[in-house]
Each structure stands twice: as structure tokens, then as C-alpha cells.
Protein backbone atom coordinates (compact mmCIF):
# COMPACT_ATOMS: atom_id res chain seq x y z
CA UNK A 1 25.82 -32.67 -36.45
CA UNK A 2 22.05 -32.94 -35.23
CA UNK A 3 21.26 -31.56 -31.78
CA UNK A 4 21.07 -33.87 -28.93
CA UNK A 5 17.42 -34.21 -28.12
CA UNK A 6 18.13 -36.10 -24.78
CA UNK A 7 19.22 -32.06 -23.59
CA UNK A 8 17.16 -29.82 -23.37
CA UNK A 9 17.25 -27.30 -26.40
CA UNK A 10 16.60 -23.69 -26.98
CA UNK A 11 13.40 -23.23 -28.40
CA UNK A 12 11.89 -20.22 -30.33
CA UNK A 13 8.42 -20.11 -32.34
CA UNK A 14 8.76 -19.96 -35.78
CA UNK A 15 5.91 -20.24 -37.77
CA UNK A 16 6.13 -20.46 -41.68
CA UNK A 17 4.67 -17.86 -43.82
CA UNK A 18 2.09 -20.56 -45.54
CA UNK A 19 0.90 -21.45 -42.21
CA UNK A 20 0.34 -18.06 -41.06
CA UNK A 21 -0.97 -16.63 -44.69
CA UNK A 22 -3.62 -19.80 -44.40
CA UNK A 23 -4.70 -18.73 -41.46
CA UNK A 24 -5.34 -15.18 -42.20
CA UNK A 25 -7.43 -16.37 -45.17
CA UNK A 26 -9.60 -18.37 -43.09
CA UNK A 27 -10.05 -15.90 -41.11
CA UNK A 28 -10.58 -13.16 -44.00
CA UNK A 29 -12.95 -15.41 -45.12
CA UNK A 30 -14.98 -16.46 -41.83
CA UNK A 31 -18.53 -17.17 -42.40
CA UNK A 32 -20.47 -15.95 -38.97
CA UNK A 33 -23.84 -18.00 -38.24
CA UNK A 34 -26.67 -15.50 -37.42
CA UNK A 35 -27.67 -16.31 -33.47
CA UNK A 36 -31.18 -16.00 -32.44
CA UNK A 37 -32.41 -13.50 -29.92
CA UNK A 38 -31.95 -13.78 -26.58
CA UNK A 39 -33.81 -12.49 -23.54
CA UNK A 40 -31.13 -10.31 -21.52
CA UNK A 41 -28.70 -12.24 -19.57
CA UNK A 42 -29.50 -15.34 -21.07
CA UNK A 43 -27.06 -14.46 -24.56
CA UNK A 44 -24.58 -17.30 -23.79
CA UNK A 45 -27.39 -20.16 -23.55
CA UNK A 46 -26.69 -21.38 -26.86
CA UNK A 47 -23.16 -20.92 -27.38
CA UNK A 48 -21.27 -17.74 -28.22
CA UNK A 49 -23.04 -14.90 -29.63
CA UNK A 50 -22.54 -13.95 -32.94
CA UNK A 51 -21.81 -10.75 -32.00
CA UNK A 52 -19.20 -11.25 -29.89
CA UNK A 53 -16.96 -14.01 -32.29
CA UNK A 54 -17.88 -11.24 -35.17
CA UNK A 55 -16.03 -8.86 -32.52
CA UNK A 56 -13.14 -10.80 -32.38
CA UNK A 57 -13.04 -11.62 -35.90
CA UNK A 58 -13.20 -8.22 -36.54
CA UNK A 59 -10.35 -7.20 -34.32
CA UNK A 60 -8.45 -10.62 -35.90
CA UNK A 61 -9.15 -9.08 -39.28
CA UNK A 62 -8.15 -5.31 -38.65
CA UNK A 63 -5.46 -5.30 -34.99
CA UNK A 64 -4.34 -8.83 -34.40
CA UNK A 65 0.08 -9.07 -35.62
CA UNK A 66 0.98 -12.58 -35.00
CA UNK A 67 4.25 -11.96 -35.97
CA UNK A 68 4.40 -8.82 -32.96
CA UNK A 69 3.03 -11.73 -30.85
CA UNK A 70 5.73 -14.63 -31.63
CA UNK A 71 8.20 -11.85 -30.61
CA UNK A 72 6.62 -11.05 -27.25
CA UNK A 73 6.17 -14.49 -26.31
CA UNK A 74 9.98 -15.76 -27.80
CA UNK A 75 11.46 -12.27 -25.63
CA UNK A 76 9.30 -12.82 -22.78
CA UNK A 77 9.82 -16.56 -22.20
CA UNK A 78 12.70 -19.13 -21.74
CA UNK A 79 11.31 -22.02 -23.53
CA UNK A 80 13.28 -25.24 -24.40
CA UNK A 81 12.33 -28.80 -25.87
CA UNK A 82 13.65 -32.21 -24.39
CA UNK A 83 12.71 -36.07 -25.32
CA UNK A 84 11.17 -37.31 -22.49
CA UNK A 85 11.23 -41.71 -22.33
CA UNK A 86 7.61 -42.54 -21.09
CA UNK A 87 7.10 -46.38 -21.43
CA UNK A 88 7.56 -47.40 -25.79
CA UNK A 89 6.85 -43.28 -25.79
CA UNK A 90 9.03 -40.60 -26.61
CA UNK A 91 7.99 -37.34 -25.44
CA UNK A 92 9.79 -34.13 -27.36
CA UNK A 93 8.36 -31.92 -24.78
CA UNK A 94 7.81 -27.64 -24.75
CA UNK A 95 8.80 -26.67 -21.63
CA UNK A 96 9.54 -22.68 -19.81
CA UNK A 97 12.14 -22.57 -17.41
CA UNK A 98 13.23 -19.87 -15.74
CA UNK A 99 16.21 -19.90 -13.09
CA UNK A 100 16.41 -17.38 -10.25
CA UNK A 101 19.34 -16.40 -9.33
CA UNK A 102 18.74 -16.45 -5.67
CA UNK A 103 20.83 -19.32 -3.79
CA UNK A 104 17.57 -20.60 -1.85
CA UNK A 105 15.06 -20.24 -4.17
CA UNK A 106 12.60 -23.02 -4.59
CA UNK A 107 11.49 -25.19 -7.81
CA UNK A 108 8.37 -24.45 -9.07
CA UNK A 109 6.47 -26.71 -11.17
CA UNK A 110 3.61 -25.27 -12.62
CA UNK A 111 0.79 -27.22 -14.86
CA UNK A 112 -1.59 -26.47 -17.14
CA UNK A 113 -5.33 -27.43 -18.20
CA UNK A 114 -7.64 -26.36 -21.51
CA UNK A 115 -8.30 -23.97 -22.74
CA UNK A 116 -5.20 -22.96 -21.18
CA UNK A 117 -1.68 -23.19 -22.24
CA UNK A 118 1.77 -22.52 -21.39
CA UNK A 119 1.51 -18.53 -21.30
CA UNK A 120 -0.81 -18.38 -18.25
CA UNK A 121 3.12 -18.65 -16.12
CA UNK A 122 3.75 -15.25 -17.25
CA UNK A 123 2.73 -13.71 -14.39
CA UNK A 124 4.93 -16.06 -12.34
CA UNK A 125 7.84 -15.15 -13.82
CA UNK A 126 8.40 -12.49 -11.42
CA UNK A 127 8.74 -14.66 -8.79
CA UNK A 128 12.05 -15.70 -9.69
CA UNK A 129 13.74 -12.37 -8.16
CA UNK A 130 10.88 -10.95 -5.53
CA UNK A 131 11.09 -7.11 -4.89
CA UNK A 132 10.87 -8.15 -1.49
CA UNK A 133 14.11 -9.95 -0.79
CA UNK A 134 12.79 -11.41 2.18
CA UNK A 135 9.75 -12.91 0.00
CA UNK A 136 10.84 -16.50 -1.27
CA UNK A 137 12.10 -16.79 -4.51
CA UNK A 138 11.60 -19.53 -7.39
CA UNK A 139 12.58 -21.24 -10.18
CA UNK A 140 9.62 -21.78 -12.64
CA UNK A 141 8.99 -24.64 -14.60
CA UNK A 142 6.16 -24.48 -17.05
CA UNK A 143 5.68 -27.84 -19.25
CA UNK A 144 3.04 -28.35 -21.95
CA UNK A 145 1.06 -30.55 -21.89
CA UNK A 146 2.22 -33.63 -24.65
CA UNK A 147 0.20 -33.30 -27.70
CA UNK A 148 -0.59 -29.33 -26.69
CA UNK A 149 0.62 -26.47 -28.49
CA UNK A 150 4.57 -27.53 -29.14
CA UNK A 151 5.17 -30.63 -26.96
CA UNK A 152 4.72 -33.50 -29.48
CA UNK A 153 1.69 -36.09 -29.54
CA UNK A 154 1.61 -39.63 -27.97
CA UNK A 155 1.38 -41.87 -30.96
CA UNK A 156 -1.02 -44.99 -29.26
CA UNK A 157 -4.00 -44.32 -27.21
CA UNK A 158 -3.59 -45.05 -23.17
CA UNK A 159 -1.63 -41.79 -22.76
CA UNK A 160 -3.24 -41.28 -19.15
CA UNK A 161 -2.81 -38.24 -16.28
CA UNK A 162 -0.24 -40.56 -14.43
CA UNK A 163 1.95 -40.71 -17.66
CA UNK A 164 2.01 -37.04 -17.94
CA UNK A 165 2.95 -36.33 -14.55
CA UNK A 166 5.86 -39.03 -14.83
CA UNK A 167 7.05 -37.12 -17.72
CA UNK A 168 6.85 -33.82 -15.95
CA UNK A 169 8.31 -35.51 -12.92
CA UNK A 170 11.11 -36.63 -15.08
CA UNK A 171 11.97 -33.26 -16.51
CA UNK A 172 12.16 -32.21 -13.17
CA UNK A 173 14.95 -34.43 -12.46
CA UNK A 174 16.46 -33.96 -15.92
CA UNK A 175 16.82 -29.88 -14.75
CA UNK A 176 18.61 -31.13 -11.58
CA UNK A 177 15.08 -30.31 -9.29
CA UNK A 178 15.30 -33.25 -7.03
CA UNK A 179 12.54 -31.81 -4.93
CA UNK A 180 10.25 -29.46 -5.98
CA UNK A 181 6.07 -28.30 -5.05
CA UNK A 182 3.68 -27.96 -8.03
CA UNK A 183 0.96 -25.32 -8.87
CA UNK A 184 -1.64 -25.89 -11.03
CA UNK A 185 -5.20 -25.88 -11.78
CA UNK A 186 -7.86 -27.68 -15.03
CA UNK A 187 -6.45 -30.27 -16.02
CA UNK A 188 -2.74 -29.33 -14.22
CA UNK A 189 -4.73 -29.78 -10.12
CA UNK A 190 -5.24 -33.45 -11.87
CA UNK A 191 -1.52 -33.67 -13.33
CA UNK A 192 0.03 -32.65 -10.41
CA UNK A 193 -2.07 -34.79 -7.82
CA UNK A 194 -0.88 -37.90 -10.17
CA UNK A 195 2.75 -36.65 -9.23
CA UNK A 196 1.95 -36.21 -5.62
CA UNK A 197 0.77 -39.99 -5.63
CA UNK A 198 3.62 -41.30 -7.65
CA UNK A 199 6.50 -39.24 -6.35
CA UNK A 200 6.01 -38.32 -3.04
CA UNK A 201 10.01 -37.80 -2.06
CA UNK A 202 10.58 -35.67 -4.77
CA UNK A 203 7.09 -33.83 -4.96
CA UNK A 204 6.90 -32.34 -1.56
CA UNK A 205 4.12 -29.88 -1.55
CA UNK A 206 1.23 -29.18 -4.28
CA UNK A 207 -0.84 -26.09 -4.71
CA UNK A 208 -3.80 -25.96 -6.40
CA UNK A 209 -6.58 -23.82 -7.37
CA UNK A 210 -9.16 -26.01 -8.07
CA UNK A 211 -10.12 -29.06 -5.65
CA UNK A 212 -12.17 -31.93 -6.43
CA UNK A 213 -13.04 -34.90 -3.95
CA UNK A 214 -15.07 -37.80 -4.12
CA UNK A 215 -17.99 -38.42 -1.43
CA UNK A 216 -16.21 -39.50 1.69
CA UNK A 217 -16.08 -43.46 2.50
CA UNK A 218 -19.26 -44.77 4.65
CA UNK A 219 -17.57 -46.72 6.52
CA UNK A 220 -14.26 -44.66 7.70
CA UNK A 221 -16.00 -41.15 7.59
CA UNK A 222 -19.64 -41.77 8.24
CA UNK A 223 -20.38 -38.69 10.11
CA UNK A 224 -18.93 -36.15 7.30
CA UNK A 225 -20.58 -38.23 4.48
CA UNK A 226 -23.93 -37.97 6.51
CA UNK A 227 -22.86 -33.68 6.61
CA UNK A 228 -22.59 -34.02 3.02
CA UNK A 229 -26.24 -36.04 2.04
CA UNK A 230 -27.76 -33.76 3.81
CA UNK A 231 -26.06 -30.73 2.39
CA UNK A 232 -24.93 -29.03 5.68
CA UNK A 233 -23.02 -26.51 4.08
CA UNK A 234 -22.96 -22.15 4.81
CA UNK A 235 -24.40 -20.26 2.11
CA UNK A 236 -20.98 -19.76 0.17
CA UNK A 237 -19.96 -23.53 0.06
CA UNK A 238 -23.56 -24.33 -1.25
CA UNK A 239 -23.34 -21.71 -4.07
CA UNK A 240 -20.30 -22.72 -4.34
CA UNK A 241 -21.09 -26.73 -4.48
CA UNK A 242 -23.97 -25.28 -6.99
CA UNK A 243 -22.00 -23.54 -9.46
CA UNK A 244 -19.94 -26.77 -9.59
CA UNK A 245 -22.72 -29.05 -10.49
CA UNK A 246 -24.25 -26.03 -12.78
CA UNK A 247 -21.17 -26.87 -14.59
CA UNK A 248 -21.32 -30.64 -14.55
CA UNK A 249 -24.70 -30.87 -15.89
CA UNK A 250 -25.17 -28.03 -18.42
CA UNK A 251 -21.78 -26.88 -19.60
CA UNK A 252 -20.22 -29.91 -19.79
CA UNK A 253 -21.20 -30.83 -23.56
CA UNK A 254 -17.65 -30.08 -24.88
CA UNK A 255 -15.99 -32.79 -22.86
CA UNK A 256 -18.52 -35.57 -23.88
CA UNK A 257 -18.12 -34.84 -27.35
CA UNK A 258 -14.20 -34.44 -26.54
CA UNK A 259 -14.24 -37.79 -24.81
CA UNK A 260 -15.79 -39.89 -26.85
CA UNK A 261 -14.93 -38.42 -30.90
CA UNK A 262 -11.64 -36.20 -30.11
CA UNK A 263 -10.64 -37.31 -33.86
CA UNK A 264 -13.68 -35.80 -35.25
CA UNK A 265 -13.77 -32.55 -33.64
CA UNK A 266 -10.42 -32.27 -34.18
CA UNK A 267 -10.74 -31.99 -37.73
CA UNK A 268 -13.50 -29.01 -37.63
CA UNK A 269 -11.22 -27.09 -35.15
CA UNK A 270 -8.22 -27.14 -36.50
CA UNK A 271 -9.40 -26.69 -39.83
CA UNK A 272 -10.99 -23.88 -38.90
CA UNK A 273 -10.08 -20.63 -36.88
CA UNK A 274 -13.48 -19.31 -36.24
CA UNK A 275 -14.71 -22.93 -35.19
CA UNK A 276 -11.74 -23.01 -32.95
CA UNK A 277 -11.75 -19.57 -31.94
CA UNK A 278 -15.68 -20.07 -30.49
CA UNK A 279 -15.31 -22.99 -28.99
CA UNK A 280 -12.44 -21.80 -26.97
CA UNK A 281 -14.37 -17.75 -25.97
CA UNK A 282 -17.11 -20.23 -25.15
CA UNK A 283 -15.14 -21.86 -22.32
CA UNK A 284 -13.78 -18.86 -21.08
CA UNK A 285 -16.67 -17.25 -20.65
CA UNK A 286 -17.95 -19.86 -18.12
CA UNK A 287 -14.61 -20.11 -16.09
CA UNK A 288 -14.60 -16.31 -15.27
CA UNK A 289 -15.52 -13.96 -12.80
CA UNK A 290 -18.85 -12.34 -14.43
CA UNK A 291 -17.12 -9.22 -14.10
CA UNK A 292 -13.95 -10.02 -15.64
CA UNK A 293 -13.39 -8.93 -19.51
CA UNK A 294 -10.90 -10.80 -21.81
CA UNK A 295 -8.54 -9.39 -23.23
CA UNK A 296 -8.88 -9.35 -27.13
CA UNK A 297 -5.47 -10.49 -27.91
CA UNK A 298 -4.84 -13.29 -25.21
CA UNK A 299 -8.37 -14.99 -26.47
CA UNK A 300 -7.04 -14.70 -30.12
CA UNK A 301 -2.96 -15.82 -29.44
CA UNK A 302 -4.65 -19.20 -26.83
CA UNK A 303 -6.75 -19.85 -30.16
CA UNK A 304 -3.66 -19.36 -32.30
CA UNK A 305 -1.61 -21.85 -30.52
CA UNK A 306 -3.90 -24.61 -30.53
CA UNK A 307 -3.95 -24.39 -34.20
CA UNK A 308 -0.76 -24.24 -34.38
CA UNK A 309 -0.66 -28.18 -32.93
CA UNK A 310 -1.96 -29.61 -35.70
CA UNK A 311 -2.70 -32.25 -32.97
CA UNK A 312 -6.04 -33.87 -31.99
CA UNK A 313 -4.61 -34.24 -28.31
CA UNK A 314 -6.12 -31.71 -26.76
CA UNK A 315 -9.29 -33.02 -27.29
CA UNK A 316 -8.15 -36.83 -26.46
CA UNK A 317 -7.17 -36.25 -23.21
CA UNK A 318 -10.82 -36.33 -22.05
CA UNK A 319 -10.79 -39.37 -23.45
CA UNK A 320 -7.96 -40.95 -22.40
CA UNK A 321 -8.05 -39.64 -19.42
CA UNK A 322 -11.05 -39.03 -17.99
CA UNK A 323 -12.57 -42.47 -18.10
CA UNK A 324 -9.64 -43.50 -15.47
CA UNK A 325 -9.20 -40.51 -13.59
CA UNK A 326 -11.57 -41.68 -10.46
CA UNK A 327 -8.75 -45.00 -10.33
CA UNK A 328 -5.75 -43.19 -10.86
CA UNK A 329 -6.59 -40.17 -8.80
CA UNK A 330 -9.64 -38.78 -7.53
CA UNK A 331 -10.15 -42.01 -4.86
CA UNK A 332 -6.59 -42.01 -3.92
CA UNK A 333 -6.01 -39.15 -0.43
CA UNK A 334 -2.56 -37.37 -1.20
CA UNK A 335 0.15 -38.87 1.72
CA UNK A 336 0.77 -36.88 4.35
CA UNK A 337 4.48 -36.62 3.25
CA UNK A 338 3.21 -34.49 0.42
CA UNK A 339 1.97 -30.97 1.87
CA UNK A 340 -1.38 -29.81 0.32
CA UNK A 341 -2.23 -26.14 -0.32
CA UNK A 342 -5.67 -24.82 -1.69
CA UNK A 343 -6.58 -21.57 -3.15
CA UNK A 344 -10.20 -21.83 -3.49
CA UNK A 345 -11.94 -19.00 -6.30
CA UNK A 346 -15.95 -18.51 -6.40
CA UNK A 347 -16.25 -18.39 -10.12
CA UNK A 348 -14.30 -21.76 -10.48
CA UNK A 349 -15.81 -24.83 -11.22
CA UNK A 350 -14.18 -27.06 -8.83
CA UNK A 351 -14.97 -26.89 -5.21
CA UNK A 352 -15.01 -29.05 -1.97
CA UNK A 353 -15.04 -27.44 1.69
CA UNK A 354 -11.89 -28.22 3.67
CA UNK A 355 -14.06 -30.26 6.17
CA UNK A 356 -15.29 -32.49 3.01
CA UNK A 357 -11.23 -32.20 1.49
CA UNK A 358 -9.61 -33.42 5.05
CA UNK A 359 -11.53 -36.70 5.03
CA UNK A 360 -10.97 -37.45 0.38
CA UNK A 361 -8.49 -35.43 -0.48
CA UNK A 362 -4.87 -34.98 1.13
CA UNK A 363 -3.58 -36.03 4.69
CA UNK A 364 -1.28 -33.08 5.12
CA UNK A 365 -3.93 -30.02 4.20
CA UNK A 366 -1.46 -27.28 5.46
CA UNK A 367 -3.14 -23.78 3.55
CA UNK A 368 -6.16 -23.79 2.62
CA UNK A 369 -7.52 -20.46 1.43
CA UNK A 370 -11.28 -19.82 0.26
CA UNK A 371 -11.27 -15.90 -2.04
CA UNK A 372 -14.08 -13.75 -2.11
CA UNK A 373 -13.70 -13.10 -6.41
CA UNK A 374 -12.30 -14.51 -9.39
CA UNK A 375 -12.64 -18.18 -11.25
CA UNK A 376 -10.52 -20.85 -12.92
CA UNK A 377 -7.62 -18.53 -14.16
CA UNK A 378 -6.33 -17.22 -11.55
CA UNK A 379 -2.95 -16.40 -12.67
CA UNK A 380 -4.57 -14.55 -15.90
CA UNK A 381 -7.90 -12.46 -13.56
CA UNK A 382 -5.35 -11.92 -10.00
CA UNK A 383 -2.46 -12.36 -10.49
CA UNK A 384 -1.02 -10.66 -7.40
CA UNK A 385 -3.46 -12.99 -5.22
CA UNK A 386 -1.97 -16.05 -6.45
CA UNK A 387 1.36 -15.01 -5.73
CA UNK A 388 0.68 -13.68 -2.32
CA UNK A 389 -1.08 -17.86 -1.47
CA UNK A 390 1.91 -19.73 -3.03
CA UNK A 391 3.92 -17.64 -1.32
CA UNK A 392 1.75 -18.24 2.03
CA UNK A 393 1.76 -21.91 1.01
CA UNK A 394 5.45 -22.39 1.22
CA UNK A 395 5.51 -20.35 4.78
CA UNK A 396 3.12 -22.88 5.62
CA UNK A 397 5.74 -25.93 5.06
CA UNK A 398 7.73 -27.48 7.38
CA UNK A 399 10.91 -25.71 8.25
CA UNK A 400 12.61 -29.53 7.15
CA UNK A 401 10.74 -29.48 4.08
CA UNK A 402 11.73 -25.36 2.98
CA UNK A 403 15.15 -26.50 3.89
CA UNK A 404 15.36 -29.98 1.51
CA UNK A 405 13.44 -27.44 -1.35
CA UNK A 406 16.58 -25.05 -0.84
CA UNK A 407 19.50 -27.03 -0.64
CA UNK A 408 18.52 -29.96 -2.66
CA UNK A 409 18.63 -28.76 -5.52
């Protein structure tokens, strides 16, 4: 008798011997473009060095195991599939959940972006049974994004951030999580502000760690919109504002060529390791804390999985999402039934002062934390800080609210 897809179902990765053995001889058999030669410091202008993707390849070639990496990730995480209705869609989504077994623990619903993928929970996990019994304890959620790694593609274009979130929002429900806060950051601060606008009673709190706000209205917040055209920010927020349009303007390429021909990239990346490999180091490199080294095998299993897909999806999403993203989200303020939490990095790429985020961004702005290192990964480069501000986030929630989150579920 087939499974019933309308429950969720145990999920483990599998993946065939051809597939793997195809991969390998890609690899084996990677052609590495000589770079030109850069003054020092400026070795990432162009793209990734040679010498660091012939680095990786190297390692791929000689220390990467796959197969000892499907077994971590199947023993390390509880991952399921469910079909997910979402309008003439059907969604056969990946999903991690893992349960705590503490009575008042909390639902956690945690999203994420690209480059990223479903593994960056894995430091969350621990948060289901706290050393500290007094700390809070949750149950994590981790969906992937549909048409990402395992969740399956949309099949029609129009697949926007509001129609992820109501499938998230749905699996939510579908677990038994009639109220639950979200974490996220990339593309997951966007998915999770789209379920903060759609379903306030049920999402009751979002954190986020990176924030992004339109200019405030002229005509219901003229004196903070005058603070902002005349850039009366402290030194941090303006290096801060600056890194964020350093990113708009010149590292940006990826998502116009994402948004516009996902279909044709798609075929060069997933057709080829290397090409997918570098264009995903590339990324990381500008997210991170200068200072921060990744790890050879985490860059080579995030590659891995996208190829895996077989989908063009996780280049579409920039374009079929983007293009409405200032409608569906950026220029509508989170209600003030919906608590808002920030955790605000230096090396990420999305940034707006609280003064700027009171007046275009939520109504209910009850944590709000600005760090003094780390960028747009936060639950890969500090872990432990992340932790300690959703944590702080959820003290910061109305004793009604922590009480609903406990007992409602």
C-alpha cells in the first residue's frame, strides 16, 4: 500500500550510486580557469580565485566521503516529507523537526535563505533540552525551501514569498503548532515576515537576523525620513548602512542574472560541480566576518545538496519573488500583535537602525540587539550568540504571549 503523503513521512537521503559516481567524475575531471593577478586584498574582485576553488577541488578530490556525510546528516537530523496544498500546488515538502520533551517548550520555526539550506538548524538542535533547565526549551522546525534541496518544485511560475510562508504556516498547523515565533535570516527574514503579515494569531513573535526597511513615509514620519536624507547616523550604523549598499551595488550580479534567466544558469550549475561549487564559495565569502574561515566540508556538502535538486528553483525565486517583494512585504509594518526581535551582525548585508525600523518595519519591536562581530550566518560563525538572543527574545514576550506558546500547543 503506498504511504500517505498527506502525513508527514520519515525521510532519509539516499542518493544512487550513478548520481554520486557522476559527480565524482565531474569533479575528477574539473577544468580550473587560470585567474589573473591581483594586488593584495583585492583577490576576490573578480570572482573566486583559482586558487582557492583548486583548494577545494583538491580536498573534493582527495578527503571529501559523501557517503560519511549522508550518514551524519540522516543520524544527526529528524527529517520528514509532507504534501503541502498551496492554491492548484502541491508541495511534497523536506522538513526537520525535532520535539523536546519539555512540557512548556516553545515551537520554533526556523527559515532559510541561499546559499543556505536546511543544515544551518544544527546548532539549534540543542535547544530542544537546554543544560540550563531554567533556560526555555523548543521544538524546532526547519522547512526547505520548495524547489530547494529535497522539498519538490512549484510547477507554474507565480510561486511568491507569501506562498511559501502559507505553506510553512500550514505545516505548522499540520504538526499540531497552533502558535509558534519564527527565526530566520536571507531569504527566511523575508519568509517569515510574509507569515507575520498573513498569520498574525498563530505567528506570535519573529526573530530575525537580518532587517530591511523601506525609507519611512513623508507624510506620517517626516522628521525620521529627514534623519535619514541627511544620513544622521553614528559611525557603526553608517558603516553599517555602507556595507549594505556595498552589497547592493557591486555584489549583487548573481541575483540579476538569477532574476531574470534562472533557467539558464540553472543548466551550467547543476551540470556542473565546480561551476556550482564557485558560485556558491563566492557568496560566502561576502556574507562573512573577514575573519571567519569555512570549513572545507560544509562549503563542499551546501554545494552537494543543491546539486542534488536537480531543480532550477533556487535560482527562480529571485525571480519570482523579488520583483513583488516591496508589495507583499517590505512596505507592509509587522502588527503589533506580532512581537519583533532583531539580532543585528556587522558583516551582514542587511541593516536598518532601530530608530529607522520603529517607524517601516514592525509595531511591536520588543529586542532589538546590534553585535559587535560576525555576518549573515549566524547560526554557522556564533552559534552560542544566537542562542543566547532567541532566548532573550522570548524573555522579552509578553507573559500572555509565553503562556499561549506553552500551552497551546
Amino acid at each position: 500500500m503506498a504511504a500517505n503523503t498527506n502525513v508527514p513521512q520519515s525521510f532519509k537521503i539516499a542518493i544512487s550510486d550513478s548520481k554520486l559516481d557522476w559527480v565524482t567524475q565531474r569533479v575528477q575531471t574539473s577544468l580550473v580557469i587560470p585567474d589573473v593577478e591581483h594586488a593584495g586584498g583585492k583577490e576576490w574582485d573578480d570572482g573566486a580565485p583559482s586558487a582557492t576553488i583548486q583548494e577545494l577541488i583538491d580536498y573534493w578530490k582527495n578527503n571529501y566521503d559523501w557517503r560519511k556525510v549522508e550518514a551524519r546528516i540522516n543520524s544527526t537530523f529528524n527529517m520528514f516529507t509532507v504534501d503541502i496544498p498551496e492554491g492548484d500546488e502541491v508541495i511534497n515538502l523536506h522538513f526537520v523537526h525535532h520535539r523536546s520533551e519539555r512540557p512548556d517548550a516553545i515551537p520554533l520555526l526556523f527559515a532559510h535563505g541561499w546559499p543556505g539550506n536546511f543544515t544551518e538548524v544544527e546548532s539549534l538542535l540543542s535547544l530542544t533540552a537546554p543544560e540550563d533547565p531554567t533556560q526555555q526549551a523548543f521544538h524546532i522546525v526547519a522547512p526547505t525551501i520548495p524547489g530547494f534541496i529535497f522539498s519538490s518544485s512549484p510547477k507554474a511560475p507565480g510561486f511568491t514569498i507569501l506562498r511559501v510562508g502559507s505553506v510553512y504556516h500550514q505545516l505548522m498547523l499540520k504538526l499540531g503548532y497552533k502558535r509558534y515565533i519564527g527565526q530566520g535570516g536571507d531569504w527566511g527574514s523575508m519568509i517569515l515576515r510574509g507569515v507575520a503579515l498573513s498569520y498574525p494569531d498563530s505567528c506570535v513573535g519573529i526573530h530575525l537576523n537580518m532587517v530591511a526597511a523601506l525609507p519611512p513615509k513623508p507624510l506620517q514620519h517626516p522628521i525620521t525620513l529627514f534623519w535619514l536624507a541627511l544620513r544622521w547616523f553614528t559611525a557603526e550604523e553608517k558603516k553599517r548602512v555602507s556595507r549594505m549598499q556595498w552589497w547592493l551595488k557591486d555584489e549583487n550580479g548573481f541575483s540579476r542574472i538569477q532574476g531574470t534567466k534562472p533557467q539558464t544558469i540553472s543548466y551550467a550549475l547543476l551540470d556542473s560541480p565546480v561551476g556550482m561549487l564557485a558560485w556558491i564559495r563566492e557568496k560566502m565569502e561576502g556574507l562573512k566576518e573577514p575573519s571567519y574561515v569555512w570549513d572545507k566540508d560544509l562549503v563542499i556538502t551546501w554545494t552537494m545538496l543543491y546539486l542534488l535538486s536537480e531543480s532550477s528553483w533556487h535560482a527562480r525565486i529571485y525571480k519570482e519573488a523579488a520583483p513583488v517583494l516591496k508589495t507583499e512585504i517590505l512596505e507592509k509594518k509587522i502588527p503589533s500583535k506580532v512581537a519583533f526581535g532583531a539580532s543585528c551582525f556587522p558583516y551582514d548585508v542587511g541593516y536598518a537602525p532601530l530608530w529607522w525600523a520603529k517607524v517601516s518595519l514592525a509595531e511591536n519591536i520588543v529586542f532589538w540587539k546590534e553585535h559587535s562581530h560576525s555576518g549573515h550566518f549566524p547560526s554557522v560563525e556564533c552559534p552560542d550568540e544566537l542562542k543566547s538572543d532567541i532566548w532573550a527574545f522570548v524573555g522579552s514576550l509578553s507573559k500572555e504571549t509565553r503562556d499561549a506558546l506553552q500551552s497551546g500547543n
